[in-house]
Each structure stands twice: as C-alpha cells, then as structure tokens.
PDB file of N, CA and C in Angstrom:
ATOM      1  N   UNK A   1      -2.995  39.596  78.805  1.00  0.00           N
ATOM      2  CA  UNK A   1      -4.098  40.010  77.972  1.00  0.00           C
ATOM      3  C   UNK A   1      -4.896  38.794  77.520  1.00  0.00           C
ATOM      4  N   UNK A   2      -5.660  39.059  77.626  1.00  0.00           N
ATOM      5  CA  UNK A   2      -7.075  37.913  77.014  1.00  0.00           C
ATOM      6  C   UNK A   2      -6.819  37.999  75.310  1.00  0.00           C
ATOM      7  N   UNK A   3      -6.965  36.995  74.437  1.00  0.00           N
ATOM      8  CA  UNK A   3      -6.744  36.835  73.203  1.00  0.00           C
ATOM      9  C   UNK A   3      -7.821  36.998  72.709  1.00  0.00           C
ATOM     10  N   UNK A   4      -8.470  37.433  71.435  1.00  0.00           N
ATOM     11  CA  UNK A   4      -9.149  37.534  70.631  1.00  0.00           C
ATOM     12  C   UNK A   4      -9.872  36.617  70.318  1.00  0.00           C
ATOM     13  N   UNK A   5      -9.228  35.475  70.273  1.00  0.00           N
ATOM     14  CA  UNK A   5      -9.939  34.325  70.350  1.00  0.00           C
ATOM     15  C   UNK A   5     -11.000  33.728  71.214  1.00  0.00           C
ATOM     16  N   UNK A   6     -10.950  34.992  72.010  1.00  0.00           N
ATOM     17  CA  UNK A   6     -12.565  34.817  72.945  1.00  0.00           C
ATOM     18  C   UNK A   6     -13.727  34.762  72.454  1.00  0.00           C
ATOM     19  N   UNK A   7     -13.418  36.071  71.108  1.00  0.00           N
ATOM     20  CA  UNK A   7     -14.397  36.202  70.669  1.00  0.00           C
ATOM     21  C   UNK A   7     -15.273  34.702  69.738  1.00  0.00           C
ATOM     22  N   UNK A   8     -14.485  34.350  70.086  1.00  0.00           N
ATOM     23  CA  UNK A   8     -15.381  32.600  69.322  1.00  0.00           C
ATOM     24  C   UNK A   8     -15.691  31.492  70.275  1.00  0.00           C
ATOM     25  N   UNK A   9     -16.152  32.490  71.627  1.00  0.00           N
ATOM     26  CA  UNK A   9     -16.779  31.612  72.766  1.00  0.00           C
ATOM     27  C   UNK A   9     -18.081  30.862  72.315  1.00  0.00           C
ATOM     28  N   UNK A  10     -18.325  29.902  72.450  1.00  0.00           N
ATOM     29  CA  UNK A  10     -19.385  29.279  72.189  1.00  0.00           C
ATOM     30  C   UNK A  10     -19.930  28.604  73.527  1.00  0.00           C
ATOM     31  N   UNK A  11     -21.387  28.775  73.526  1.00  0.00           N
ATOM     32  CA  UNK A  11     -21.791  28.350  74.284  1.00  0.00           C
ATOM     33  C   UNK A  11     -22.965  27.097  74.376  1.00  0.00           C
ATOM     34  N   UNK A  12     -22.640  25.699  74.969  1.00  0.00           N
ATOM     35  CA  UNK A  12     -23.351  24.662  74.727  1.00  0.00           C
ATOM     36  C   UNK A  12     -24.911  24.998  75.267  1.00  0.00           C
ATOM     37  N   UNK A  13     -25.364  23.874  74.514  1.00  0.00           N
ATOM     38  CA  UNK A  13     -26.996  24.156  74.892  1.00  0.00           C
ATOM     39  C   UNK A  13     -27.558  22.785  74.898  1.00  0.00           C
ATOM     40  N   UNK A  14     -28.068  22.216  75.757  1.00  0.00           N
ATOM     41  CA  UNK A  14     -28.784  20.998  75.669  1.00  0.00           C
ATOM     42  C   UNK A  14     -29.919  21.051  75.333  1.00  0.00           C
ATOM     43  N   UNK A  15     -30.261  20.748  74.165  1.00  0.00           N
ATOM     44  CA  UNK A  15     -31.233  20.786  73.330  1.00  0.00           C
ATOM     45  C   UNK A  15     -32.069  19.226  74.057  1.00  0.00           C
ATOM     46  N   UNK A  16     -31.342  18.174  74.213  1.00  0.00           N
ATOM     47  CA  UNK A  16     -32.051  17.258  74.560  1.00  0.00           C
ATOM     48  C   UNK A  16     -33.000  17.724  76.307  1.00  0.00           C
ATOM     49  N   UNK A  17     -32.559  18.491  76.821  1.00  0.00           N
ATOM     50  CA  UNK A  17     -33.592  19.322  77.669  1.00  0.00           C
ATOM     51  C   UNK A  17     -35.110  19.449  77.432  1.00  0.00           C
ATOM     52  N   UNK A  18     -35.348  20.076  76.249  1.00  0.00           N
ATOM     53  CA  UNK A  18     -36.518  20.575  75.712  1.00  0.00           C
ATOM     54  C   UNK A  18     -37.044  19.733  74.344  1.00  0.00           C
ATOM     55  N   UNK A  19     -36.140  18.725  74.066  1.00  0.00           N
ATOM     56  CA  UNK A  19     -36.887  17.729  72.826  1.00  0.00           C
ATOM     57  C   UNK A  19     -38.104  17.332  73.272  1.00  0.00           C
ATOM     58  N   UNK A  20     -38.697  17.348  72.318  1.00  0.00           N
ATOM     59  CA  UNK A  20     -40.555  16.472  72.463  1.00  0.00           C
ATOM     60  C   UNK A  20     -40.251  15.190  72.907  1.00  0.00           C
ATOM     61  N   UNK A  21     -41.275  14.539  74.042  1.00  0.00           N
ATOM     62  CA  UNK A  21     -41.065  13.414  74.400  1.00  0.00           C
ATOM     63  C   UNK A  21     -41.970  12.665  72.966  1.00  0.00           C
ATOM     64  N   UNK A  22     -41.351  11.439  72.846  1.00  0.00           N
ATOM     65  CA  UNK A  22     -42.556  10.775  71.791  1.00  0.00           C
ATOM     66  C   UNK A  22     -43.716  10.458  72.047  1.00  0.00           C
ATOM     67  N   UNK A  23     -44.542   9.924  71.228  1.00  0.00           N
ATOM     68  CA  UNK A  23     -46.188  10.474  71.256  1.00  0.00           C
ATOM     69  C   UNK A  23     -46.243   9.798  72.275  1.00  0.00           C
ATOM     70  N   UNK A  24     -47.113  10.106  73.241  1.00  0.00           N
ATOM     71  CA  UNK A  24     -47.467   9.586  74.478  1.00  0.00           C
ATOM     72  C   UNK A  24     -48.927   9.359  73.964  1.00  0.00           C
ATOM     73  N   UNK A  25     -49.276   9.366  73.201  1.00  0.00           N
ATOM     74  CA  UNK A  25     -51.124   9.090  72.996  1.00  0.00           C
ATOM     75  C   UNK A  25     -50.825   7.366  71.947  1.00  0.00           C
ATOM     76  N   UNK A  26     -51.814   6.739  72.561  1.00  0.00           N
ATOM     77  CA  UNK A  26     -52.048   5.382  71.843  1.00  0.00           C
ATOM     78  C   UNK A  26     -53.081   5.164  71.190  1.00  0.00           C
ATOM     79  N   UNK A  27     -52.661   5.228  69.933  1.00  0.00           N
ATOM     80  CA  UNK A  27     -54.487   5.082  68.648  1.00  0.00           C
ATOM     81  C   UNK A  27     -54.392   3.686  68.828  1.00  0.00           C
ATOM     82  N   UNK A  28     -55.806   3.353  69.045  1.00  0.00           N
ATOM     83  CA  UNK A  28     -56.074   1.633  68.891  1.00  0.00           C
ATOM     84  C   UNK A  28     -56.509   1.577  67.104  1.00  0.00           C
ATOM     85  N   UNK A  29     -55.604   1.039  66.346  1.00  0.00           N
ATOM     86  CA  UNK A  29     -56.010   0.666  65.107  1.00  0.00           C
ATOM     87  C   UNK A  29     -56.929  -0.605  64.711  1.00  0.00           C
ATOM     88  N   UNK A  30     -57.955   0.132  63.997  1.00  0.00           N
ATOM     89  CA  UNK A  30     -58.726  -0.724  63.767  1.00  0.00           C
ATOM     90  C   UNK A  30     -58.684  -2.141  62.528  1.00  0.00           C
ATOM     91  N   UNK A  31     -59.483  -3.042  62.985  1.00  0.00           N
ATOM     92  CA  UNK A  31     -59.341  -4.489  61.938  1.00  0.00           C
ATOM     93  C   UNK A  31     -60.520  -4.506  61.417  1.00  0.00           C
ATOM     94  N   UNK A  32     -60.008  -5.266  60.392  1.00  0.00           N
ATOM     95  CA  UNK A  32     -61.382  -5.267  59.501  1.00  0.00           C
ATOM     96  C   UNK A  32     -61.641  -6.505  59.646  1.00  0.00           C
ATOM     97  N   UNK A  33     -63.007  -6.474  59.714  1.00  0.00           N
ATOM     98  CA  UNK A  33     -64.109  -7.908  59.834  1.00  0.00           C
ATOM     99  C   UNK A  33     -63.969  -9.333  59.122  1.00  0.00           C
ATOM    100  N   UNK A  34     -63.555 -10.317  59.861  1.00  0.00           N
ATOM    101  CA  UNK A  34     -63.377 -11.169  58.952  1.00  0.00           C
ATOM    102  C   UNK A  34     -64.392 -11.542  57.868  1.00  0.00           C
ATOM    103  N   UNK A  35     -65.577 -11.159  58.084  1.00  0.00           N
ATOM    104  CA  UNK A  35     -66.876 -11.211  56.763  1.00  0.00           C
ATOM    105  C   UNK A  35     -66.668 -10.730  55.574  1.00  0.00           C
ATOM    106  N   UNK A  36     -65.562  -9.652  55.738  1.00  0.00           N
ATOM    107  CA  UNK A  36     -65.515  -8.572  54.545  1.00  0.00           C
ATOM    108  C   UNK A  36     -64.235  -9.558  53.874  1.00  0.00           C
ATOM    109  N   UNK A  37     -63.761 -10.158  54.455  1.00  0.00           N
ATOM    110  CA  UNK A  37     -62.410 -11.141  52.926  1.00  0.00           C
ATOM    111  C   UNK A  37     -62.981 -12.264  52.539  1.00  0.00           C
ATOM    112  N   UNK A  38     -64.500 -12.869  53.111  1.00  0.00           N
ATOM    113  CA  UNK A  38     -64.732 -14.112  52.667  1.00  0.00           C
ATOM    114  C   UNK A  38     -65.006 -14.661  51.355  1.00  0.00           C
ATOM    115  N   UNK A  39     -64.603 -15.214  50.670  1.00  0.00           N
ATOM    116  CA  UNK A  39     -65.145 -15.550  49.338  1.00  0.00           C
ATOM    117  C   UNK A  39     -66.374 -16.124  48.858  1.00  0.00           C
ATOM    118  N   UNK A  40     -67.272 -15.756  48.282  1.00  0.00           N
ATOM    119  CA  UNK A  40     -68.509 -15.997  48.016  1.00  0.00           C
ATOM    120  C   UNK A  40     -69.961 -15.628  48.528  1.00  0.00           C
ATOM    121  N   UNK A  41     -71.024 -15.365  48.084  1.00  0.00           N
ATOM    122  CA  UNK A  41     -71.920 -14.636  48.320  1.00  0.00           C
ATOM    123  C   UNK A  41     -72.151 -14.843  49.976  1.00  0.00           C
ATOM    124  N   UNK A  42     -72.901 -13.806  50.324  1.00  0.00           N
ATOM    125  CA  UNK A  42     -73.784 -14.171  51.776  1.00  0.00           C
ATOM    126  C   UNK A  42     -74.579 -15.882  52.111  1.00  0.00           C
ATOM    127  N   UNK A  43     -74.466 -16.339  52.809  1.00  0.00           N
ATOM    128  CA  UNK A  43     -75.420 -17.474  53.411  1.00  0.00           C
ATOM    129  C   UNK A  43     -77.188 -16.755  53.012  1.00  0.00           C
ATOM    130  N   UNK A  44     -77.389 -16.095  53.608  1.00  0.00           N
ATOM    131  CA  UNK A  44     -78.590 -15.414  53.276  1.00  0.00           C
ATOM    132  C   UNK A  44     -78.438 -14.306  54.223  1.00  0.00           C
ATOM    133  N   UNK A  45     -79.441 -13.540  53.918  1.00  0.00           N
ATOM    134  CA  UNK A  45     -80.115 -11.700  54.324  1.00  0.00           C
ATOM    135  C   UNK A  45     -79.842 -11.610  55.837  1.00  0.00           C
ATOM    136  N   UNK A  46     -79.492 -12.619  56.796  1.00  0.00           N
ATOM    137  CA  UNK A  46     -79.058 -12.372  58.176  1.00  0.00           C
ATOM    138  C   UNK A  46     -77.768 -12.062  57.764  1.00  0.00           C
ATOM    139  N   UNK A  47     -77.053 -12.956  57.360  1.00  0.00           N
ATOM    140  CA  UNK A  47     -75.304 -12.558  57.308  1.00  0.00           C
ATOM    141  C   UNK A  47     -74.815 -11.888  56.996  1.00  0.00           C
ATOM    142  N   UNK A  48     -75.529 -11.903  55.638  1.00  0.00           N
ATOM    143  CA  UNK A  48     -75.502 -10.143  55.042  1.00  0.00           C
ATOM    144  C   UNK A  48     -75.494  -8.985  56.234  1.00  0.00           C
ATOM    145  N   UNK A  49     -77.083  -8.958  57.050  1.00  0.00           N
ATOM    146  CA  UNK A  49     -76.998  -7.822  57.821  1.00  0.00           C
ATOM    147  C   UNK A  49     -76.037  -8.027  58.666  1.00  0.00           C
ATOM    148  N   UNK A  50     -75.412  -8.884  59.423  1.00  0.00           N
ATOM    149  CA  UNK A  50     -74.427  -9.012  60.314  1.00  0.00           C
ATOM    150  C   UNK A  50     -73.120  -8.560  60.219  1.00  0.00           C
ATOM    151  N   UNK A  51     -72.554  -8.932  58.572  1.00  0.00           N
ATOM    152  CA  UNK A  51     -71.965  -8.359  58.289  1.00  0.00           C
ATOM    153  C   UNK A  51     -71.454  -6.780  58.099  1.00  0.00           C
ATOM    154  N   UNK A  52     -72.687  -6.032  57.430  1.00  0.00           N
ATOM    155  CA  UNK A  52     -72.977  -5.096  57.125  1.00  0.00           C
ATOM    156  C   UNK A  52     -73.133  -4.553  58.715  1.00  0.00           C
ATOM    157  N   UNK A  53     -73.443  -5.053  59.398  1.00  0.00           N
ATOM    158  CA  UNK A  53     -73.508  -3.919  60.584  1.00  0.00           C
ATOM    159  C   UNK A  53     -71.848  -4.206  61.477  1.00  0.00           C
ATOM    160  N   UNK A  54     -71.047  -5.078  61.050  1.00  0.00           N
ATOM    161  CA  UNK A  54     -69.451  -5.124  61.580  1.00  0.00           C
ATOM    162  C   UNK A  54     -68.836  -4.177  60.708  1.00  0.00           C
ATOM    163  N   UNK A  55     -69.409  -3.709  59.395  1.00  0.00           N
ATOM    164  CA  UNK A  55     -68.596  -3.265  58.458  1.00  0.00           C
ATOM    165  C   UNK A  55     -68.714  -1.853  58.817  1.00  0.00           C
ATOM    166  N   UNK A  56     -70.434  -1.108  59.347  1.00  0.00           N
ATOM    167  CA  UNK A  56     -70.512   0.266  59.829  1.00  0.00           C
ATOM    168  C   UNK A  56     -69.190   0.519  61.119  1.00  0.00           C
ATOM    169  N   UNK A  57     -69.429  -0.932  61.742  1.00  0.00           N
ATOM    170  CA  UNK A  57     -68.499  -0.659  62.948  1.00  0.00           C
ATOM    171  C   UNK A  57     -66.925  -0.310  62.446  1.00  0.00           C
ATOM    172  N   UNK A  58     -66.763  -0.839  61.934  1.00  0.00           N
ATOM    173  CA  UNK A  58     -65.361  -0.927  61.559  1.00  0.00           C
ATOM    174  C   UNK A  58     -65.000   0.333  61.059  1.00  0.00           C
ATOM    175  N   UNK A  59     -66.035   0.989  59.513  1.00  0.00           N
ATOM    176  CA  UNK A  59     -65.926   2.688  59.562  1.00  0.00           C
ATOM    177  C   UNK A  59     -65.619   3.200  60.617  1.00  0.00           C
ATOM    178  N   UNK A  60     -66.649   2.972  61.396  1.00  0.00           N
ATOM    179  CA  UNK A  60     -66.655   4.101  63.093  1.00  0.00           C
ATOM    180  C   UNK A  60     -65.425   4.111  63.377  1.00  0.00           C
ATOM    181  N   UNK A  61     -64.720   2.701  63.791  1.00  0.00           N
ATOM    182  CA  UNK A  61     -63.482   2.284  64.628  1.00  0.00           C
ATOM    183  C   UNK A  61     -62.155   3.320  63.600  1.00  0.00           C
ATOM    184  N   UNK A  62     -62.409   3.074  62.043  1.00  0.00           N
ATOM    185  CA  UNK A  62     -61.571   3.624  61.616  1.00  0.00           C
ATOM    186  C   UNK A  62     -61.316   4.744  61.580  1.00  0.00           C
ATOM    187  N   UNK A  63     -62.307   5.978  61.330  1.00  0.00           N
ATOM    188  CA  UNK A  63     -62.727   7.282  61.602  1.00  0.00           C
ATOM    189  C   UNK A  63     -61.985   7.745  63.440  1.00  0.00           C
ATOM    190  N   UNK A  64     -62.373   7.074  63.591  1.00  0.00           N
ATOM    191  CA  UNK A  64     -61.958   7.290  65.210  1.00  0.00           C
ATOM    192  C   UNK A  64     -60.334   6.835  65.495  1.00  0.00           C
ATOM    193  N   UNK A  65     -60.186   6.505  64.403  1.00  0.00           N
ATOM    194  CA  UNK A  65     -58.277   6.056  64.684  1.00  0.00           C
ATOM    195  C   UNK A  65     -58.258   6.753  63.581  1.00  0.00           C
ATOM    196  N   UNK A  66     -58.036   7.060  62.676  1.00  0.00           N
ATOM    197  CA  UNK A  66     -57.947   8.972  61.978  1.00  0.00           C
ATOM    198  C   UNK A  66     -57.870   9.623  62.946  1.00  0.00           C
ATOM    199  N   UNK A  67     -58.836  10.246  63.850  1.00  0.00           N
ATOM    200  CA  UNK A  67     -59.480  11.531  64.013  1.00  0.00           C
ATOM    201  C   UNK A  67     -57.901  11.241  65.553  1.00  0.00           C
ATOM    202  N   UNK A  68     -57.758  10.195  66.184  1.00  0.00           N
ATOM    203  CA  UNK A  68     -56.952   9.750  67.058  1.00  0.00           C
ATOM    204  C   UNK A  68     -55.793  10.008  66.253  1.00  0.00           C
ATOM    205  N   UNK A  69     -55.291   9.793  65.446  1.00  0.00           N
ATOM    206  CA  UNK A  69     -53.670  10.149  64.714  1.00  0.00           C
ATOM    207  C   UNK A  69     -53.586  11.715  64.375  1.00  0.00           C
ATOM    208  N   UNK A  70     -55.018  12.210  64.135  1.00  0.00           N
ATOM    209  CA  UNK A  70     -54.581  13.418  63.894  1.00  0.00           C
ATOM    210  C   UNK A  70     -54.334  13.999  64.736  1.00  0.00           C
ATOM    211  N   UNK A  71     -55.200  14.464  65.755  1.00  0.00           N
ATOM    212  CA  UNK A  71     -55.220  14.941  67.411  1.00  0.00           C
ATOM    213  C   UNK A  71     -53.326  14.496  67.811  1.00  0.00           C
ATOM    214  N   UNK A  72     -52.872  13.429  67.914  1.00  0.00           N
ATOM    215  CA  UNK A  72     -51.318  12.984  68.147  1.00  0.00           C
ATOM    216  C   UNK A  72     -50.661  14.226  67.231  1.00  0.00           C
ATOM    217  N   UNK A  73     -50.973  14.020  66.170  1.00  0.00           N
ATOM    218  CA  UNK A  73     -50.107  14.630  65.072  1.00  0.00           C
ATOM    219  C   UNK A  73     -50.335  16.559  65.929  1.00  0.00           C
ATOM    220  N   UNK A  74     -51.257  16.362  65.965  1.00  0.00           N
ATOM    221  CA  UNK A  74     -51.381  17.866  66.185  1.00  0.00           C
ATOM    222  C   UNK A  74     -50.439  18.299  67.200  1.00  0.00           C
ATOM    223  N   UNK A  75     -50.587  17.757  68.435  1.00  0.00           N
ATOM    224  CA  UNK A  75     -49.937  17.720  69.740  1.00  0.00           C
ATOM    225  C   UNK A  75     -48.582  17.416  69.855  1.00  0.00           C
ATOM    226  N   UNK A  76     -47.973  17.196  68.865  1.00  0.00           N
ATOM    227  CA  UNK A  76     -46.899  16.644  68.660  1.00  0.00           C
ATOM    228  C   UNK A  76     -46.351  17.937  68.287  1.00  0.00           C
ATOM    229  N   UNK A  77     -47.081  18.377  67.028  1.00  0.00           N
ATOM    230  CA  UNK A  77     -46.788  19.417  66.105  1.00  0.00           C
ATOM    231  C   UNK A  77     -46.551  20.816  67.469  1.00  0.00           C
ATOM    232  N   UNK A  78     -47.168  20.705  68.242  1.00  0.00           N
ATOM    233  CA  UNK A  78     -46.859  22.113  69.383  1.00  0.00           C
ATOM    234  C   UNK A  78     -46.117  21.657  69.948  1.00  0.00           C
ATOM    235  N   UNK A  79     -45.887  20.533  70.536  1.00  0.00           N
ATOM    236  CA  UNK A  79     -44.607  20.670  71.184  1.00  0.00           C
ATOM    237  C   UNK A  79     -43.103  20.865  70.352  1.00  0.00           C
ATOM    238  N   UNK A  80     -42.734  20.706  69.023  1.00  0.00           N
ATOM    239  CA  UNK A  80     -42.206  20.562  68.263  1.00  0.00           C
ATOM    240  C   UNK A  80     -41.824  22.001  68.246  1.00  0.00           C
ATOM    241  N   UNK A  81     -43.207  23.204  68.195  1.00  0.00           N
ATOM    242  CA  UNK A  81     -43.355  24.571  67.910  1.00  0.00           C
ATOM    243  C   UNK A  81     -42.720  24.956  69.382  1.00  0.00           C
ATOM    244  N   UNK A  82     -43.077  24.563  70.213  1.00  0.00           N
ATOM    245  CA  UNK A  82     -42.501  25.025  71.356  1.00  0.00           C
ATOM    246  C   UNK A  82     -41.298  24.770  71.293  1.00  0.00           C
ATOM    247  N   UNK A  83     -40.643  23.580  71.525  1.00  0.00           N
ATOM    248  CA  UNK A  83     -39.212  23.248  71.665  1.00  0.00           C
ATOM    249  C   UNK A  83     -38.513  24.571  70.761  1.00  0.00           C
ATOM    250  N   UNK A  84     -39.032  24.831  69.436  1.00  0.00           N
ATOM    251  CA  UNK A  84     -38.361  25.603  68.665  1.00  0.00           C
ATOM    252  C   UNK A  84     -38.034  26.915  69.000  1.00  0.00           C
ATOM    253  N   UNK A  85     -39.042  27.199  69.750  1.00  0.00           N
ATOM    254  CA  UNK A  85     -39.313  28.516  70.502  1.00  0.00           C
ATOM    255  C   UNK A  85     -38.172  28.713  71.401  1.00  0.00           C
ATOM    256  N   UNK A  86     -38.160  27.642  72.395  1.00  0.00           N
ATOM    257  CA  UNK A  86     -36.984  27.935  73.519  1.00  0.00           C
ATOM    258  C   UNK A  86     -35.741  27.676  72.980  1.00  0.00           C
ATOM    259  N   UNK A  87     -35.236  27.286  71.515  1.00  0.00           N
ATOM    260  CA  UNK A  87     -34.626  26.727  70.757  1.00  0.00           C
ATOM    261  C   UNK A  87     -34.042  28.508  70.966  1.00  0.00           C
ATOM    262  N   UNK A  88     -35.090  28.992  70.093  1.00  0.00           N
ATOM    263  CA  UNK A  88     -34.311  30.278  69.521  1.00  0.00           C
ATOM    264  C   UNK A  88     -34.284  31.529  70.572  1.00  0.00           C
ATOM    265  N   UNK A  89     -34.907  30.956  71.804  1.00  0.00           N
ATOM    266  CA  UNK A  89     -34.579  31.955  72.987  1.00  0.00           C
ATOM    267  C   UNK A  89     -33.405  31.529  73.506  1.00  0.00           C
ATOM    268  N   UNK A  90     -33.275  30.268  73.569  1.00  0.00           N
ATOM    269  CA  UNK A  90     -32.085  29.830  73.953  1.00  0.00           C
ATOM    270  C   UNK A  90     -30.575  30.296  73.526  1.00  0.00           C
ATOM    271  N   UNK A  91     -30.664  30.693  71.955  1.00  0.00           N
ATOM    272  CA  UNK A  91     -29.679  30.908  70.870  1.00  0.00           C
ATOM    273  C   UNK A  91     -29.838  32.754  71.721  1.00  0.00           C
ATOM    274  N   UNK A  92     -30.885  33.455  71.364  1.00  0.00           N
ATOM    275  CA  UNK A  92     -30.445  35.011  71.658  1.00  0.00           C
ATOM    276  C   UNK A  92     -29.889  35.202  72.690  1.00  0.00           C
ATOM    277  N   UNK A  93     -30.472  34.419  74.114  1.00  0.00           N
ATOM    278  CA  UNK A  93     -29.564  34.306  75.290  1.00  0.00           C
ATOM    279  C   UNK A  93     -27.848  34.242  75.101  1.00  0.00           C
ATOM    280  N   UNK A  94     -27.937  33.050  74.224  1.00  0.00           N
ATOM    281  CA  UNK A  94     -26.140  32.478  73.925  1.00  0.00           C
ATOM    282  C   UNK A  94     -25.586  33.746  73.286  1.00  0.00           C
ATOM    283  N   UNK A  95     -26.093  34.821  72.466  1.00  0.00           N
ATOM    284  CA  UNK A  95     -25.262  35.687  71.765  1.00  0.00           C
ATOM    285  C   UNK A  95     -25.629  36.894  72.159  1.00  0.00           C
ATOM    286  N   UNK A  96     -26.668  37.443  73.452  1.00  0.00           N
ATOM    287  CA  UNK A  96     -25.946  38.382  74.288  1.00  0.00           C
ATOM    288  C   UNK A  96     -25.177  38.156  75.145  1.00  0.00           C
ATOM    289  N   UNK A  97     -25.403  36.877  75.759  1.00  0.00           N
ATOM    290  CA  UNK A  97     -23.956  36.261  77.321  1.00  0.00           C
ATOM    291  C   UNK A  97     -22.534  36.800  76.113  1.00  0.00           C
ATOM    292  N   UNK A  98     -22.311  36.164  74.970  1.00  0.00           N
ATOM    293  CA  UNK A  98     -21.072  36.309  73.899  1.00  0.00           C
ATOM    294  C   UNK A  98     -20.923  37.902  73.795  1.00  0.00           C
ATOM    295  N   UNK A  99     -21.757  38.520  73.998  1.00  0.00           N
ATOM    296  CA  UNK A  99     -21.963  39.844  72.876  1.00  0.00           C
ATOM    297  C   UNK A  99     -20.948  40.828  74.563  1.00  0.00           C
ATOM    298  N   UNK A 100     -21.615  40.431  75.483  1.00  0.00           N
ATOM    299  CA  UNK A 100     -21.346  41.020  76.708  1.00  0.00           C
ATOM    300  C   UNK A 100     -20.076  40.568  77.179  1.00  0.00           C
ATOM    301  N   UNK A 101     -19.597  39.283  76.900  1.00  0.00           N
ATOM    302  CA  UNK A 101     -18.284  39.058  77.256  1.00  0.00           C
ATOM    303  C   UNK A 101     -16.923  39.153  76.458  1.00  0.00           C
ATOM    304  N   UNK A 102     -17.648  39.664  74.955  1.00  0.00           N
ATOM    305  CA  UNK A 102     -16.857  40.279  73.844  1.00  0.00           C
ATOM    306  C   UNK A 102     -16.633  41.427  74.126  1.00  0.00           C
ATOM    307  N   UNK A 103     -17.687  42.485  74.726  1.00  0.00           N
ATOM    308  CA  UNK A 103     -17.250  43.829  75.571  1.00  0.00           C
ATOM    309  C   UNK A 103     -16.403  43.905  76.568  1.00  0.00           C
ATOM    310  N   UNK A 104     -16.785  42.796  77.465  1.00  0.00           N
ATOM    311  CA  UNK A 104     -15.661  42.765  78.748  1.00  0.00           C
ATOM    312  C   UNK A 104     -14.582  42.751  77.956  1.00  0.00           C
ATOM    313  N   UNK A 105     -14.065  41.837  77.079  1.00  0.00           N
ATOM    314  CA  UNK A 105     -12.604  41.483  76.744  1.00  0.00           C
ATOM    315  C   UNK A 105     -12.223  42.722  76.094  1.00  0.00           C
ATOM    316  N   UNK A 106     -12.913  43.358  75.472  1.00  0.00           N
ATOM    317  CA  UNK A 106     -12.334  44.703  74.681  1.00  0.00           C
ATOM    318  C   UNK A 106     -11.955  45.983  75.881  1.00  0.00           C
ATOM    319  N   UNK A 107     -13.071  45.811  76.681  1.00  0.00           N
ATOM    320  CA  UNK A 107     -12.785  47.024  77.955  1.00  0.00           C
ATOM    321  C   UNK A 107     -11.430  46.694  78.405  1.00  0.00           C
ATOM    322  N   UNK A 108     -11.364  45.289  78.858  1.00  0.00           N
ATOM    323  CA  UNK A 108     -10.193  44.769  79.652  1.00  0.00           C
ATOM    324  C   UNK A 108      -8.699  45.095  79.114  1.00  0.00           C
ATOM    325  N   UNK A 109      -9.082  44.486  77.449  1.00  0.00           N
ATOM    326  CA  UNK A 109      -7.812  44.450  76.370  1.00  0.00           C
ATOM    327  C   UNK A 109      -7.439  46.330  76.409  1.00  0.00           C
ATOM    328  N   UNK A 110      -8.080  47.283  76.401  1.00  0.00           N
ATOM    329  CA  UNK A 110      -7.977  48.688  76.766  1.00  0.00           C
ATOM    330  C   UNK A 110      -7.249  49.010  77.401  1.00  0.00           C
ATOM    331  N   UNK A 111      -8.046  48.846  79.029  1.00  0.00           N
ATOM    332  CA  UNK A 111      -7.552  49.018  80.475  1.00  0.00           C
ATOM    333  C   UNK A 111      -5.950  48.344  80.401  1.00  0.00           C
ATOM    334  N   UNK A 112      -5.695  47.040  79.761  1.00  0.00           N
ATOM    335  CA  UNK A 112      -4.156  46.874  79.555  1.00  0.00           C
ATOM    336  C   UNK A 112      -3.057  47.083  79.002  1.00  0.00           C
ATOM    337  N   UNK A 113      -3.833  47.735  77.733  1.00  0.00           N
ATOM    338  CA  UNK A 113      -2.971  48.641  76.602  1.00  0.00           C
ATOM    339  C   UNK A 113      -2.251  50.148  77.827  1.00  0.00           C
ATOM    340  N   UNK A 114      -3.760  50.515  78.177  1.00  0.00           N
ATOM    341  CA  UNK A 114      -3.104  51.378  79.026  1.00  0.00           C
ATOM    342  C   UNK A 114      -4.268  52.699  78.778  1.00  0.00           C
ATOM    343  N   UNK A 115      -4.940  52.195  78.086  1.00  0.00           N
ATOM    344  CA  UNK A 115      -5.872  53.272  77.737  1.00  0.00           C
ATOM    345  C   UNK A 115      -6.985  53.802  78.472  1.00  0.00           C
TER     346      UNK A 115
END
C-alpha cells in the first residue's frame, strides 16, 4: 500500500526559469556643467550665455535620463507582473498534478483494502 504520506508530495518549480533578467536598458546619466560650480560672477554677458545655454542642455539631458529610468522601471515592472503570472500558473498546475495523484493513491489504497 502507498502511505498517506503521499499526500505531502511536493512539487519543485524553478522559479529561476522565469525570473526577470536585469534591466537590460542603459540610462546615460547626466553631468552638470562645470560653469554651474564656479565661484564668482560671470566674466561678462558671453559666459553668462554660454553657460546658460549648457545649463538648458543639461535640463534636457536630465529630463531625458528621468523619462529613461522610468520607461526601465516600467518594463521591469511587467516583466516582474509576468513572472508572477506563470508563478501562480505554475503553483495551480503543482496542486492539480497533487490533487490527481492524491486520487490515484486513494483509488489504489481501496482497490487494496479490497474494496
């Protein structure tokens, strides 16, 4: 006779199968202008603008490495949702294969009683 103790078949699951690979996207982070730490006023109204137009750049660059981390973050975030998904298809699979071979053992344990 098959023991009861079947009933605490467990079944492995390689989860590392379906883990998210890590971010595969590369944000170029942006630097800030060496004009913007210098100490003391502008030279005059050119440097100023020179400055001032590295400093728009640098917004841009930064905005654009935001908008780049979020997009990662996002993409990350679905595969994460997915993995979870096959996570818990994975699990209902594991506890009808259990549920069905908890029947076999009871039919079987029957058929040997004599019933």
């Amino acid at each position: 006779m098959i023991s009861r103790c079947a009933k605490t078949l467990t079944v492995v699951f390689a989860i590392s199968a379906i883990t998210p690979a890590v971010a595969s996207t590369y944000c170029s982070e942006a630097s800030a202008p060496s004009c913007a730490s210098r100490y003391g006023p502008f030279d005059d109204e050119d440097d100023f603008e020179r400055c001032k137009r590295q400093m728009d750049s640098y917004k841009s660059e930064v905005e654009s490495y935001s908008e780049c981390q979020r997009s990662a973050a996002e993409d990350e975030q679905r595969k994460i949702q997915e993995a979870n998904r096959q996570i818990e298809e994975a699990a209902q699979e594991n506890t009808k294969a259990i549920s069905e071979f908890n029947e076999a053992v009871e039919t079987f344990n029957r058929r040997a009683r004599g019933y």
